[in-house]
C-alpha atoms as a PDB file:
ATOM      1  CA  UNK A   1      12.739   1.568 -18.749  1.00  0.00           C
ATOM      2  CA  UNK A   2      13.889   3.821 -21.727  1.00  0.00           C
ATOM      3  CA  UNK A   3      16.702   6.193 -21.726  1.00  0.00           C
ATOM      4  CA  UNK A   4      14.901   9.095 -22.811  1.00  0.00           C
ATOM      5  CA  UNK A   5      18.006  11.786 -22.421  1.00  0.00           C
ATOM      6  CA  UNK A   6      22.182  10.398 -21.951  1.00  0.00           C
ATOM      7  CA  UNK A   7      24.287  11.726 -19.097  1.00  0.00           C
ATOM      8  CA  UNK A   8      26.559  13.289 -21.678  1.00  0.00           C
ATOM      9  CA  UNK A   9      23.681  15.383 -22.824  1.00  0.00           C
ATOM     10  CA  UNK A  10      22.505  16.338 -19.705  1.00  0.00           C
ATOM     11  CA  UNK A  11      26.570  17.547 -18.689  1.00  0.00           C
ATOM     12  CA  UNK A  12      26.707  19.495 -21.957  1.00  0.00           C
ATOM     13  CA  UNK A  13      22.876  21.094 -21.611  1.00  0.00           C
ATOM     14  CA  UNK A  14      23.716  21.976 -17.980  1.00  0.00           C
ATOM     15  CA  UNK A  15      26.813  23.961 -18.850  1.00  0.00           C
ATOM     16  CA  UNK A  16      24.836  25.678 -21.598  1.00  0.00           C
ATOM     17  CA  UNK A  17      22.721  26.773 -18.911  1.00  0.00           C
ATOM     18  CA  UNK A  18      25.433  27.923 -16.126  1.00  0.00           C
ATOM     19  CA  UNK A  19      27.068  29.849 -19.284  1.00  0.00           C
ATOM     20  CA  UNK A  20      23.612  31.807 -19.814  1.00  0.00           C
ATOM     21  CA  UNK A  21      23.008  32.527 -16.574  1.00  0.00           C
ATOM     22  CA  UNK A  22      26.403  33.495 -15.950  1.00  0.00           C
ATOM     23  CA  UNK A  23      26.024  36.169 -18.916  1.00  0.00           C
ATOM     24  CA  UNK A  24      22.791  37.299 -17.207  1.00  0.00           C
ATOM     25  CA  UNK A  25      24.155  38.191 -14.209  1.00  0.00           C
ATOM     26  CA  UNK A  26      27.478  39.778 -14.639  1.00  0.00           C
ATOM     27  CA  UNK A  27      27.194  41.800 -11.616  1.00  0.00           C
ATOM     28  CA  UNK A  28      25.143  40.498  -9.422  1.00  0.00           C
ATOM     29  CA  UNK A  29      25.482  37.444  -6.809  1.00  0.00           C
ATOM     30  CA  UNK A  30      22.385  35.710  -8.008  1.00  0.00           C
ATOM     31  CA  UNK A  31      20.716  33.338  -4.926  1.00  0.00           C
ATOM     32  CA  UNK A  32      20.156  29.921  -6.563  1.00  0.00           C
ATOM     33  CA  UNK A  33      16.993  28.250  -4.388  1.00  0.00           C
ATOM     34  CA  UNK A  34      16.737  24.879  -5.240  1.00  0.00           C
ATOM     35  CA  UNK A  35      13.525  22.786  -4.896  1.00  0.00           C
ATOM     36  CA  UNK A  36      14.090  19.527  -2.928  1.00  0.00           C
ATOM     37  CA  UNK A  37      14.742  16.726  -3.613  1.00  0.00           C
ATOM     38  CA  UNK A  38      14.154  16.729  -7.217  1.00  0.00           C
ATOM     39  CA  UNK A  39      16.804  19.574  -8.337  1.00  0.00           C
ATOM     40  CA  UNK A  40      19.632  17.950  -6.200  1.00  0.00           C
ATOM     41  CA  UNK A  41      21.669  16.828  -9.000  1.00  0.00           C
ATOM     42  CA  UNK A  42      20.786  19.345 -11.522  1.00  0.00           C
ATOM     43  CA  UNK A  43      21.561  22.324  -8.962  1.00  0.00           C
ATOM     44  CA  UNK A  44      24.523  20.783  -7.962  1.00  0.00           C
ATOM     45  CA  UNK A  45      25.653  20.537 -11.579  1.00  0.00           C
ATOM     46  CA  UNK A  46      24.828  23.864 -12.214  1.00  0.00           C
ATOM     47  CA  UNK A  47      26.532  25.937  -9.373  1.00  0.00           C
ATOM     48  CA  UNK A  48      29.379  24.332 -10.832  1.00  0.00           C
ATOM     49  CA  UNK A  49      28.772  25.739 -14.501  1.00  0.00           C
ATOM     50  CA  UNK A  50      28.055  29.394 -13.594  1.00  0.00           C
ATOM     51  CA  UNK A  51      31.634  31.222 -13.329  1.00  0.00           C
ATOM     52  CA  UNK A  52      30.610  33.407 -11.060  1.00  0.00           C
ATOM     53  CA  UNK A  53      30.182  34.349  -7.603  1.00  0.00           C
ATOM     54  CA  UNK A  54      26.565  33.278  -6.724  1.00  0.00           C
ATOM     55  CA  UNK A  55      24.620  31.246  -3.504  1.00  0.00           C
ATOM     56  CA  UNK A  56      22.359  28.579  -2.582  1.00  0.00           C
ATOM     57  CA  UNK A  57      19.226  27.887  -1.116  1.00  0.00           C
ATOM     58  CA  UNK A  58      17.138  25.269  -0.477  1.00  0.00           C
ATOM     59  CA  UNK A  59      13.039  25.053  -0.359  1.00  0.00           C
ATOM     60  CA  UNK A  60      10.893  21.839   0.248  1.00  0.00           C
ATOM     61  CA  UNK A  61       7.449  21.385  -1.049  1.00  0.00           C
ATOM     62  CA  UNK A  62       5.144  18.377  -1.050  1.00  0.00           C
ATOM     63  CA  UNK A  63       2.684  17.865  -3.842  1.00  0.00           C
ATOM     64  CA  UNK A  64       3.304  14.380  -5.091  1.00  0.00           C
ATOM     65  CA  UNK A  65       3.978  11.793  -1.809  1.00  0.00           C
ATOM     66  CA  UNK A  66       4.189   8.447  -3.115  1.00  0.00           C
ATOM     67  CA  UNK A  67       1.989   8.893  -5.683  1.00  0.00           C
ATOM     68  CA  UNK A  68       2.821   9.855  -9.929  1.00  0.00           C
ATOM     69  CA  UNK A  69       0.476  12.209 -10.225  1.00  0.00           C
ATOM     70  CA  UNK A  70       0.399  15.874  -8.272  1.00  0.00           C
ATOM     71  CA  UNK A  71      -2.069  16.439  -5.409  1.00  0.00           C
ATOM     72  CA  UNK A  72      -2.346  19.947  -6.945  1.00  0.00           C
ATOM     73  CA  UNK A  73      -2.198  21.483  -3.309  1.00  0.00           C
ATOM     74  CA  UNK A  74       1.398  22.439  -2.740  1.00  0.00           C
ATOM     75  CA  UNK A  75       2.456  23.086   0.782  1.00  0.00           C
ATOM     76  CA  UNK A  76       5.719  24.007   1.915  1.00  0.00           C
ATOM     77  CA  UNK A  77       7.698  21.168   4.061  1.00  0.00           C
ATOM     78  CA  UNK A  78      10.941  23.267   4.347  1.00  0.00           C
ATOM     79  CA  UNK A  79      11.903  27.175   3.942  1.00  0.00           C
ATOM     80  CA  UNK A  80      14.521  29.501   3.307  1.00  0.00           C
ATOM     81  CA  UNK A  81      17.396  30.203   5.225  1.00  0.00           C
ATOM     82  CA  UNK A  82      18.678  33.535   3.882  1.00  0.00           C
ATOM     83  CA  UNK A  83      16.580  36.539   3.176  1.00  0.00           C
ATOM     84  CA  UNK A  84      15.726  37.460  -0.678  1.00  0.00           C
ATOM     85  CA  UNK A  85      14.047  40.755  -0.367  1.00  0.00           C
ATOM     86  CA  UNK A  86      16.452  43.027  -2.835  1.00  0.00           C
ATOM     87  CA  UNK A  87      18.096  39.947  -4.006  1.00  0.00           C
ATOM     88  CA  UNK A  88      18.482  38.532  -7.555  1.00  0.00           C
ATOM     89  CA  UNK A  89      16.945  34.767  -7.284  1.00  0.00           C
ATOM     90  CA  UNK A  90      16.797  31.590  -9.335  1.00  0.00           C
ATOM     91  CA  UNK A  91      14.130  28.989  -8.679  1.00  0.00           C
ATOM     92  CA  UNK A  92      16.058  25.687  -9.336  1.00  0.00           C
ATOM     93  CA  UNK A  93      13.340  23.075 -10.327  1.00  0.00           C
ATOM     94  CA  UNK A  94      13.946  19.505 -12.267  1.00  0.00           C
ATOM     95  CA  UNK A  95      10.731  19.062 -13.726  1.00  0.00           C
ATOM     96  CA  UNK A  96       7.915  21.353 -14.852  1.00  0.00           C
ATOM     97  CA  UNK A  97       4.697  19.300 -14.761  1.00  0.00           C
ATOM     98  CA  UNK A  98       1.307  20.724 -14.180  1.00  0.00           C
ATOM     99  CA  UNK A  99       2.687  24.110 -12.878  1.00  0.00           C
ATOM    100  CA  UNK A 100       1.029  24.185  -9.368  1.00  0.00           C
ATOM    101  CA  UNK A 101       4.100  23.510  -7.266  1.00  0.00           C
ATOM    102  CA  UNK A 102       6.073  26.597  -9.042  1.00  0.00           C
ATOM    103  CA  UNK A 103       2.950  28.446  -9.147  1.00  0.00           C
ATOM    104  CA  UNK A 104       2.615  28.308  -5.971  1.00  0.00           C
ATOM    105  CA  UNK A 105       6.445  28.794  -5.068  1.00  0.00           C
ATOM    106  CA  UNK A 106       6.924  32.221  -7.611  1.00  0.00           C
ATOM    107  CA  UNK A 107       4.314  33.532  -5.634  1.00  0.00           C
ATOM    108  CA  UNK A 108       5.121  32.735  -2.248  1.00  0.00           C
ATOM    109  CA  UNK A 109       8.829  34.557  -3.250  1.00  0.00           C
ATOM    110  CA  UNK A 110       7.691  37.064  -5.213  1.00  0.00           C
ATOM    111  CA  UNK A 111       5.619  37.828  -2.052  1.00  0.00           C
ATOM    112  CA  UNK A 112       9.080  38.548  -0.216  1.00  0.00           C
ATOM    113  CA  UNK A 113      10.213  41.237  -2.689  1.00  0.00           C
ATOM    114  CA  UNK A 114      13.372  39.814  -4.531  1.00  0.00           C
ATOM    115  CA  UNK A 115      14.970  42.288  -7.247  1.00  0.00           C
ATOM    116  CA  UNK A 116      14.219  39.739  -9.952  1.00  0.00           C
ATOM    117  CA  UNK A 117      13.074  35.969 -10.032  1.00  0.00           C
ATOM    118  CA  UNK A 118      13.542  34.098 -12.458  1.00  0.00           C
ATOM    119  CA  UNK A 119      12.939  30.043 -12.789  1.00  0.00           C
ATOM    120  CA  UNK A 120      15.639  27.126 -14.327  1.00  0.00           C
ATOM    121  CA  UNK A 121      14.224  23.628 -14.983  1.00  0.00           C
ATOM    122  CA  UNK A 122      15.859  20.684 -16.229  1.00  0.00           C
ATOM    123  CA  UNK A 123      12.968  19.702 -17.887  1.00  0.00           C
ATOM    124  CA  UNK A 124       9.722  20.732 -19.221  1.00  0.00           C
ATOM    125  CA  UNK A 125       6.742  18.517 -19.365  1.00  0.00           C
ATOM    126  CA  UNK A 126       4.764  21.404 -21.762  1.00  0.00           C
ATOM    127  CA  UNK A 127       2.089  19.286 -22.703  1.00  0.00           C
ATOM    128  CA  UNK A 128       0.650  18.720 -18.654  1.00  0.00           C
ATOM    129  CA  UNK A 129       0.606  22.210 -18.136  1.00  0.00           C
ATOM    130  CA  UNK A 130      -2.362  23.595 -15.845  1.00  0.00           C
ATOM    131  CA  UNK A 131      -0.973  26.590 -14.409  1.00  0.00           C
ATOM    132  CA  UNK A 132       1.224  29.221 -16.297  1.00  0.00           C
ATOM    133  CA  UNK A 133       4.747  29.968 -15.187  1.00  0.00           C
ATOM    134  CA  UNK A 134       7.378  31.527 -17.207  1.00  0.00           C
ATOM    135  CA  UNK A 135      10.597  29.512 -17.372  1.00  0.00           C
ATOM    136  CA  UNK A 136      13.573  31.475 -18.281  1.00  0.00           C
ATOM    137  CA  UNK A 137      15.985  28.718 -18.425  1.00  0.00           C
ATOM    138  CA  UNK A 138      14.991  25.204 -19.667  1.00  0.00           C
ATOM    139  CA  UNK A 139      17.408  22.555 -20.481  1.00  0.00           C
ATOM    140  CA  UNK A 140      14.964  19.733 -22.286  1.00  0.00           C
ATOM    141  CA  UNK A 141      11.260  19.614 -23.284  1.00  0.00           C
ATOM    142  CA  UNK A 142       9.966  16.340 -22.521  1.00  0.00           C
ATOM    143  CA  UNK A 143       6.797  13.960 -23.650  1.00  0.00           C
ATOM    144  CA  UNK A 144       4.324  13.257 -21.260  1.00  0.00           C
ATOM    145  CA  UNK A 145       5.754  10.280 -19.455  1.00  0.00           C
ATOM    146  CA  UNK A 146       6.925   9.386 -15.981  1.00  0.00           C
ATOM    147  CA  UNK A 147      10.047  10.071 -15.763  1.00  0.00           C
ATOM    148  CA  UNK A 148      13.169   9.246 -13.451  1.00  0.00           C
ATOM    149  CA  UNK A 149      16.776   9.674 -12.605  1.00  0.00           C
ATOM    150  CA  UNK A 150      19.188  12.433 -12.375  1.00  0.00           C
ATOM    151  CA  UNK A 151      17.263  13.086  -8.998  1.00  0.00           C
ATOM    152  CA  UNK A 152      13.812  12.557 -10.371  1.00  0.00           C
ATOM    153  CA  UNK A 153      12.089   9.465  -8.271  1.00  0.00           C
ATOM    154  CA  UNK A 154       9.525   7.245  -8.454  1.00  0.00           C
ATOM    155  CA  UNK A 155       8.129   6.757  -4.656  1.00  0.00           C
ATOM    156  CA  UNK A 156      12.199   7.515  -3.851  1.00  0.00           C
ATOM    157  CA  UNK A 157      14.207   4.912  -6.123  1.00  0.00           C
ATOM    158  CA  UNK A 158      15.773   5.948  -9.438  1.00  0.00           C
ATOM    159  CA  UNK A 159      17.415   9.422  -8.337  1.00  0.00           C
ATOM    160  CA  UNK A 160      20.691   7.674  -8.458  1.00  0.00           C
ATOM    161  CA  UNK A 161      20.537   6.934 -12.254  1.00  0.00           C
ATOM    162  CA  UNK A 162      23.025   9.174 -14.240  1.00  0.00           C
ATOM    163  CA  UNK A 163      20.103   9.626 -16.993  1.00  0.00           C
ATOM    164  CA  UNK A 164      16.660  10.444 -17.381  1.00  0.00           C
ATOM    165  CA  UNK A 165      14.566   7.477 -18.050  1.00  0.00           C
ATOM    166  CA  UNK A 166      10.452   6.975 -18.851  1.00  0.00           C
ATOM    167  CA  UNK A 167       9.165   4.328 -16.753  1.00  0.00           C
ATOM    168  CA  UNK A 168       6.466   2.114 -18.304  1.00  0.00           C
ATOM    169  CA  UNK A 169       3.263   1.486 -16.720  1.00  0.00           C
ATOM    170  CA  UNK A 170       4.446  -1.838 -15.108  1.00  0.00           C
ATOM    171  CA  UNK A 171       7.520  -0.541 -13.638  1.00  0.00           C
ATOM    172  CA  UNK A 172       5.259   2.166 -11.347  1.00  0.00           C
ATOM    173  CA  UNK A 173       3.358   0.006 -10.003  1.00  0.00           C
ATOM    174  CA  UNK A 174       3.692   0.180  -6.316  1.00  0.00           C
ATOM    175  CA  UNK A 175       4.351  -3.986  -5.894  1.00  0.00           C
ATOM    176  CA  UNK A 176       6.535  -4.172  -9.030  1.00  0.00           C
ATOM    177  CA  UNK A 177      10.008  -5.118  -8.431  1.00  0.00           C
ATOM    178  CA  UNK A 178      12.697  -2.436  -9.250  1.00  0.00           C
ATOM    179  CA  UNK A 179      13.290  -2.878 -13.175  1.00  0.00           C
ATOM    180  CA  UNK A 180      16.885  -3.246 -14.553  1.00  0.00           C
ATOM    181  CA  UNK A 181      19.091   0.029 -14.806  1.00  0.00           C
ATOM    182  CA  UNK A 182      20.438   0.148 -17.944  1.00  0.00           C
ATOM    183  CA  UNK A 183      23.803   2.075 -18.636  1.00  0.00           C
END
């Protein structure tokens, strides 16, 4: 496993973030919807780095299982809660891959009539890119590699690391032992 970006950076990108955001929205109580389980520890980071009033959301969608690689047919698992018709709204993702799951979701909101949507990932996988979607808030462009921690999983271990890590080809193999975390 290879630390590919330290919590420190993460903290300090994330708060660069909440600041912009913050600054976008002076007046308005922007509706932060993240997209489970992925964005748990980025969105939770970030509500607490934008100084003002603002809410939260949470949306489910399955397009990966167990597997690395995206289905490419998104479905959602969980919805809403609140209603976003009028309502400014940030899509909270952790990872931009191929584009189909926030394809899919900007659409499926935009269908509902929100004043403005607007998308925040963590990172931004550029080069797998199938499907377009404009990301107004990115905190890291990454290389093309699987990657884990800060909420990011592999078949549901590694969200607990404090970093994001690449994972070789050995360590994501379904019968391989968990590798060593590294601090």
């Amino acid at each position: 496993m290879e630390v590919l970006i330290a919590s420190a950076d993460i903290h300090r990108r994330v708060c660069e973030l909440g600041s912009q955001i913050a600054r976008d929205y002076p007046s308005s109580r922007p509706l932060l919807v993240g997209v489970l389980n992925g964005c748990i520890c980025f969105v939770a980071d970030l509500m607490k780095a934008i100084a003002i009033p603002h809410e939260i959301d949470f949306v489910s969608v399955s397009s990966y299982g167990a597997s690395s690689t995206s289905n490419r047919e998104p479905r959602l698992i969980k919805d809403l809660e609140r209603e976003i018709a009028g309502r400014d709204v940030i899509l909270v993702e952790d990872i931009v891959d191929s584009g189909h799951t926030l394809h899919f979701l900007r659409a499926a909101l935009l269908a509902r009539g929100p004043r403005s949507l607007r998308i925040a990932a963590l990172l931004d996988k550029v080069d797998r890119r199938e499907r377009p979607v404009p990301l107004d808030y990115v905190g890291f462009q990454v290389p093309d590699r699987f990657l884990v921690g800060y909420g990011l999983d592999f078949a549901e271990r590694f969200r607990h690391l404090p970093y994001i890590a690449a994972l070789t080809a050995a360590e994501a193999a379904p019968d391989t032992a968990a590798p060593q975390e590294v601090a």
